[in-house]
C-alpha atoms as a PDB file:
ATOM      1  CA  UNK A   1      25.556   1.120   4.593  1.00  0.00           C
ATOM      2  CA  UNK A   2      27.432   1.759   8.230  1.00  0.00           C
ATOM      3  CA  UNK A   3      30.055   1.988  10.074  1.00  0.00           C
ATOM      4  CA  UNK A   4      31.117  -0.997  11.829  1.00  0.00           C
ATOM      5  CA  UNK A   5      33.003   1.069  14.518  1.00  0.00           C
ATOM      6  CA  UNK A   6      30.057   3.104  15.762  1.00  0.00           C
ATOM      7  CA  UNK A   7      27.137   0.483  17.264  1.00  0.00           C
ATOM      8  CA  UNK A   8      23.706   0.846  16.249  1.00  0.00           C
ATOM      9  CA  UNK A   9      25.293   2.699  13.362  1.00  0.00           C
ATOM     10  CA  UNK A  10      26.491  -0.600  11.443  1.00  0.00           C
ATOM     11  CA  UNK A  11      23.537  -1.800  11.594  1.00  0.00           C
ATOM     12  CA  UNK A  12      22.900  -1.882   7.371  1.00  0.00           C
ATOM     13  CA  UNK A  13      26.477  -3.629   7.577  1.00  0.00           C
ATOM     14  CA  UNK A  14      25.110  -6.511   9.947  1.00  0.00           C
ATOM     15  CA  UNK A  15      22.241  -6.914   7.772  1.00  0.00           C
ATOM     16  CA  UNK A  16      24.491  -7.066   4.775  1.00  0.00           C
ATOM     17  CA  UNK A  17      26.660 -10.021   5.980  1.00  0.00           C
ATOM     18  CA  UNK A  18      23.310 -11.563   6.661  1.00  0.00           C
ATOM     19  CA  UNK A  19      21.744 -11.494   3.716  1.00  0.00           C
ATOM     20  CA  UNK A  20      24.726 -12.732   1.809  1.00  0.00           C
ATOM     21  CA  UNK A  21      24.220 -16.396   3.442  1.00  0.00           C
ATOM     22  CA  UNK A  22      20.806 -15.717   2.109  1.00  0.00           C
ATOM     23  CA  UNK A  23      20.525 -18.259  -1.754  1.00  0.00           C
ATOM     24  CA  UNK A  24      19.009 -15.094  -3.928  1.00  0.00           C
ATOM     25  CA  UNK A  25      18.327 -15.633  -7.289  1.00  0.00           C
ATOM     26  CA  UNK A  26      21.695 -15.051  -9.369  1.00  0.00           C
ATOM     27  CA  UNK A  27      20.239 -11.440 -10.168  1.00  0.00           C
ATOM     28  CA  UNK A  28      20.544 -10.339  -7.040  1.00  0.00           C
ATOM     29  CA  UNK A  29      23.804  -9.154  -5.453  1.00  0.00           C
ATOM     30  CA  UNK A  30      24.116  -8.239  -1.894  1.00  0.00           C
ATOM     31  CA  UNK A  31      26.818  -5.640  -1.534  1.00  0.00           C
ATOM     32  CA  UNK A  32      28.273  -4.358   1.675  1.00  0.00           C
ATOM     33  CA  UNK A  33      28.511  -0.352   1.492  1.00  0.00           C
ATOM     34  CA  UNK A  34      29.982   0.213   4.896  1.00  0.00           C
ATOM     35  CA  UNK A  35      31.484   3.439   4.745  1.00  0.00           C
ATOM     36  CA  UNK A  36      32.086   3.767   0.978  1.00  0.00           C
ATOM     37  CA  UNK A  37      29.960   7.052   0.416  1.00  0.00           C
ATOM     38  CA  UNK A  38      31.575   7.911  -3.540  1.00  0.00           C
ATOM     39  CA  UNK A  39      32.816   4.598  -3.887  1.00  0.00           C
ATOM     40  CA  UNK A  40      28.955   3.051  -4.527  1.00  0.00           C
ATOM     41  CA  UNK A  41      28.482   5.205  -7.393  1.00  0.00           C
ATOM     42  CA  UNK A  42      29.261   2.219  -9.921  1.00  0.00           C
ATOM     43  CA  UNK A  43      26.923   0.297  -7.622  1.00  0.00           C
ATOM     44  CA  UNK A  44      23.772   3.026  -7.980  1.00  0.00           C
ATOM     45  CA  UNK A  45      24.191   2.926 -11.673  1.00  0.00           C
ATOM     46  CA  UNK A  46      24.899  -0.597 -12.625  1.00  0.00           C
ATOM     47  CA  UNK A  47      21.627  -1.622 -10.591  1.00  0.00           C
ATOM     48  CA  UNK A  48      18.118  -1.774 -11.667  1.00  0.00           C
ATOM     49  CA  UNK A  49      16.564  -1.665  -8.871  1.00  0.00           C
ATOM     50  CA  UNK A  50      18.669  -0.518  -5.386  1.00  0.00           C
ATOM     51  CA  UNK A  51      17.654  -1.449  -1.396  1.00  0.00           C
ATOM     52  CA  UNK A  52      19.587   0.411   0.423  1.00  0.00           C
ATOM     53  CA  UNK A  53      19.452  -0.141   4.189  1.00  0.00           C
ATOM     54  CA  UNK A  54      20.551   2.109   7.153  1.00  0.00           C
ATOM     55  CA  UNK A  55      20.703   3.639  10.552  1.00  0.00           C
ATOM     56  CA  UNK A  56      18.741   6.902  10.282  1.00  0.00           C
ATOM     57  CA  UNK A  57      17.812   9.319  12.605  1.00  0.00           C
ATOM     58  CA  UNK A  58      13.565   9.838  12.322  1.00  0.00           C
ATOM     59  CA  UNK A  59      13.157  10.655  15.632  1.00  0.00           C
ATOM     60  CA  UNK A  60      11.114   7.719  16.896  1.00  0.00           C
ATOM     61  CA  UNK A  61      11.975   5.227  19.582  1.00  0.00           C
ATOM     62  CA  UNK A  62      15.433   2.990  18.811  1.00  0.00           C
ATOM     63  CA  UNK A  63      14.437   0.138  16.707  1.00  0.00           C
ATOM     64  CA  UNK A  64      11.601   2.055  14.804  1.00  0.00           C
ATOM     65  CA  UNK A  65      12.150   0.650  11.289  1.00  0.00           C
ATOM     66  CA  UNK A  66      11.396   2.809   8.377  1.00  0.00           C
ATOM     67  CA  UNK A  67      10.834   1.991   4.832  1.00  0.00           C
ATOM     68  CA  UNK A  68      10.568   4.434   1.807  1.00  0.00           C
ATOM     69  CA  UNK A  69      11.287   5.034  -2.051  1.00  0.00           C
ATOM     70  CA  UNK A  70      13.841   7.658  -2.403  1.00  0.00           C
ATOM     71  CA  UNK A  71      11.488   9.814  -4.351  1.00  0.00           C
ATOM     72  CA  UNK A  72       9.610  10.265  -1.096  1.00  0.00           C
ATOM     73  CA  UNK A  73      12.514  12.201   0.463  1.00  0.00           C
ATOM     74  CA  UNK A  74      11.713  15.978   0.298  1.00  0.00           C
ATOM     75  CA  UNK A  75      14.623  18.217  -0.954  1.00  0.00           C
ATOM     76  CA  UNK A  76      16.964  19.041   2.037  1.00  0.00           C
ATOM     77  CA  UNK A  77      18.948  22.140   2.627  1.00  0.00           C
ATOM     78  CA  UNK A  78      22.582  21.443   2.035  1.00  0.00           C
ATOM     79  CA  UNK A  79      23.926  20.584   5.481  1.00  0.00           C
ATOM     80  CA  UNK A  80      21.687  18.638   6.256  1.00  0.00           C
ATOM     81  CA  UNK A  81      22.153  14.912   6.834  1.00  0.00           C
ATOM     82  CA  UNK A  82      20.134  12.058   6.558  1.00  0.00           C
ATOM     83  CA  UNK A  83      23.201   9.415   7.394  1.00  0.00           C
ATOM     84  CA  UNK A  84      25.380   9.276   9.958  1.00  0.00           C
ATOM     85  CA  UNK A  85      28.290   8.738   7.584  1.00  0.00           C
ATOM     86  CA  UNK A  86      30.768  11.759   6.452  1.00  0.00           C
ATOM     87  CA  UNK A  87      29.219  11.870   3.370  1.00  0.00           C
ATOM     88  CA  UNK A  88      25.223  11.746   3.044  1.00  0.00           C
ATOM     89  CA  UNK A  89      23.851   8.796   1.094  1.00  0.00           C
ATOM     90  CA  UNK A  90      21.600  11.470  -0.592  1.00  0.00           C
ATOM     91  CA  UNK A  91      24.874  13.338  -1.863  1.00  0.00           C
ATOM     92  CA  UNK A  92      26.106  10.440  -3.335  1.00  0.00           C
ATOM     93  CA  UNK A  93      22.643   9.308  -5.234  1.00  0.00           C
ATOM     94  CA  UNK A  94      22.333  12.787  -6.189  1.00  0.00           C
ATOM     95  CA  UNK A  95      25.842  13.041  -7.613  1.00  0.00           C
ATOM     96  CA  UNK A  96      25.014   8.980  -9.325  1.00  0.00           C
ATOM     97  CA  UNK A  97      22.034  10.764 -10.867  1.00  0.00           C
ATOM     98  CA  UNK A  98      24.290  13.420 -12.586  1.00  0.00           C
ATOM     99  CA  UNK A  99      26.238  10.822 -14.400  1.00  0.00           C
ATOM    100  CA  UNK A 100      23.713   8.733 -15.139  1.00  0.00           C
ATOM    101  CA  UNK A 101      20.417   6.620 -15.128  1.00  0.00           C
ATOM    102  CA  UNK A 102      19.458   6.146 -11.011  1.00  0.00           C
ATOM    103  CA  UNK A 103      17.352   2.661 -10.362  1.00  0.00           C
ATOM    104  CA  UNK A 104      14.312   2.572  -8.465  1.00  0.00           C
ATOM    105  CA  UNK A 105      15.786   3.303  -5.034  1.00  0.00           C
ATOM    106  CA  UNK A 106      13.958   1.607  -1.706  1.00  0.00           C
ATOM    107  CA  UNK A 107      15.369   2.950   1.203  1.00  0.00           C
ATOM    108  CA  UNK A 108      14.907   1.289   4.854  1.00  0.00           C
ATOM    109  CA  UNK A 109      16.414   2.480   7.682  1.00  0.00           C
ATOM    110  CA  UNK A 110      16.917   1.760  11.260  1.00  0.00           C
ATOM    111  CA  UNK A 111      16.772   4.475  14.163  1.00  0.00           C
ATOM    112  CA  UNK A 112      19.642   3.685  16.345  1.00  0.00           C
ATOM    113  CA  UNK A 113      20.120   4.232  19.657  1.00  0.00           C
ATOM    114  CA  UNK A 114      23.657   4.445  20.043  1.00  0.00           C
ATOM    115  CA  UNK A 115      26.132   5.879  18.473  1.00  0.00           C
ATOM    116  CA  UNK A 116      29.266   5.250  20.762  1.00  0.00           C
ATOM    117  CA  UNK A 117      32.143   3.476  19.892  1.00  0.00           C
ATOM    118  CA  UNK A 118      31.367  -0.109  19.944  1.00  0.00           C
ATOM    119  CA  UNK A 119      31.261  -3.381  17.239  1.00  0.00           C
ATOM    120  CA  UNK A 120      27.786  -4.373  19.073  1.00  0.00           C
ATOM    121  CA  UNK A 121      24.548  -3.180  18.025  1.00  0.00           C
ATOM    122  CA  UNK A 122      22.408  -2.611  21.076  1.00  0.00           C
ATOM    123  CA  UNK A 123      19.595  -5.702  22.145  1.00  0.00           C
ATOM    124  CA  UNK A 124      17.199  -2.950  20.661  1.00  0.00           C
ATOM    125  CA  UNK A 125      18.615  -2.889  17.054  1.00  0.00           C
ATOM    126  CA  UNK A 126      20.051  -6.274  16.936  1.00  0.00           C
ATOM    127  CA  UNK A 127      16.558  -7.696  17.889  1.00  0.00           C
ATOM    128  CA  UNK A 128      15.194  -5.994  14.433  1.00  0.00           C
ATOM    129  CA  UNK A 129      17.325  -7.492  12.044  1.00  0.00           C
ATOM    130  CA  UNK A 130      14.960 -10.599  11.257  1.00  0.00           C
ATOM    131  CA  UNK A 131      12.096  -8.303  10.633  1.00  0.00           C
ATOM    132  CA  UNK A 132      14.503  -5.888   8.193  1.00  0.00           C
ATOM    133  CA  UNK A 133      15.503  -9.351   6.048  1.00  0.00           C
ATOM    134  CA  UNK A 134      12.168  -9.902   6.094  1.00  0.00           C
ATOM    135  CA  UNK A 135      11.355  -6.468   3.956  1.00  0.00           C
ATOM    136  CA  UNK A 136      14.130  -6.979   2.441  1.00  0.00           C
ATOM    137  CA  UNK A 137      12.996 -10.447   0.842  1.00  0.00           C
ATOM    138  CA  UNK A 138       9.767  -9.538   0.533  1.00  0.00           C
ATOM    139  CA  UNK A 139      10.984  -6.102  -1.418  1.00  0.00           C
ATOM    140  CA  UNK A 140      13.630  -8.271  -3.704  1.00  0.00           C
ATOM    141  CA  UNK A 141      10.367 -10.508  -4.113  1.00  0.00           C
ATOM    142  CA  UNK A 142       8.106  -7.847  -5.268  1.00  0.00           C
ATOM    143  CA  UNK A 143      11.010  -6.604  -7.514  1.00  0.00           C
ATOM    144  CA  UNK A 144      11.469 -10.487  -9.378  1.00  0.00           C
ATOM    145  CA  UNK A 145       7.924 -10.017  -9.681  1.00  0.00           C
ATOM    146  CA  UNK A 146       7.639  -6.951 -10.913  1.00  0.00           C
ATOM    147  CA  UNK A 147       4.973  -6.064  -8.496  1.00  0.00           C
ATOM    148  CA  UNK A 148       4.896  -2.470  -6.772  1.00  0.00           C
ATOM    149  CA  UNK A 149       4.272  -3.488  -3.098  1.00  0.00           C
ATOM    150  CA  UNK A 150       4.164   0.181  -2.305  1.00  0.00           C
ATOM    151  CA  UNK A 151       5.488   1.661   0.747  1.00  0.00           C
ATOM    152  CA  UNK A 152       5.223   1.923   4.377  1.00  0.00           C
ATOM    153  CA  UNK A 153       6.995   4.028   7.125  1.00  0.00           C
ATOM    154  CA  UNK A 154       6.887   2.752  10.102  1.00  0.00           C
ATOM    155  CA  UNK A 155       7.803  -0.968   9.221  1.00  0.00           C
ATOM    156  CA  UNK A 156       8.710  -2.096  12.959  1.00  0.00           C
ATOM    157  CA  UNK A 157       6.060  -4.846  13.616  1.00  0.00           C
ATOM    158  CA  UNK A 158       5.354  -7.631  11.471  1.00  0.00           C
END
């Protein structure tokens, strides 16, 4: 997920076009959400299991890497945002979940540090993608598996 246009905010787009010079098993697709918001609903409920990665504001130092199973999120009021995008990820699971079956969700995000217009990610966030392909193979891993590795929040350091 991101938005190419606004920096640290793409990152989960970055990561995407890594991963998909990444040889996964043939189970495994790697699908670039960018900006999509309603248009991943056929995505959420054709998977099995769903990683969904992010820029997300937690309030910790830019880089901070967070990772988390979607039925750790606490309910949220209505306006309130856990994406950057127009449309909140969580409003677009939640409406997935009202037409059908959701997958295991694993959710791990990013905390940017800018925002501006910009293709770059900052040194901070661009320095962090080889640790967030590294979750990301070890969760598809623990998936093939079918091992729970748990979860962790502040994923940052190796």
């Amino acid at each position: 997920m991101g938005n190419l246009l606004l920096s640290d905010e793409g990152v989960g787009v970055h990561v995407a076009q890594r991963l998909m010079e990444i040889d996964f098993p043939p189970e495994v697709e790697v699908v670039d959400g960018g900006t999509d918001g309603f248009g991943l609903i056929n995505v959420f409920l054709r998977a099995d299991r769903l990683i969904l990665i992010d820029a997300i504001k937690g309030g910790e130092e830019p880089g901070s890497i967070y990772l988390f199973e979607l039925d750790e999120c606490r309910p949220f009021p209505d306006d309130y945002k856990t994406s950057l995008h127009q449309i909140s990820i969580l409003e677009v699971i939640n409406l997935s979940g009202l037409i059908g079956p959701l997958p295991r969700i694993t959710i791990i995000g990013v905390e940017p540090k800018s925002i501006q217009m910009g293709m770059e990610l900052s040194p901070e966030i661009e320095s962090k993608i080889p640790r967030v392909i590294q979750l990301v193979k070890e969760e598809v891993q623990a998936a093939l598996s079918g091992s729970d590795r748990g979860s962790l929040h502040d994923m940052s350091q190796p």
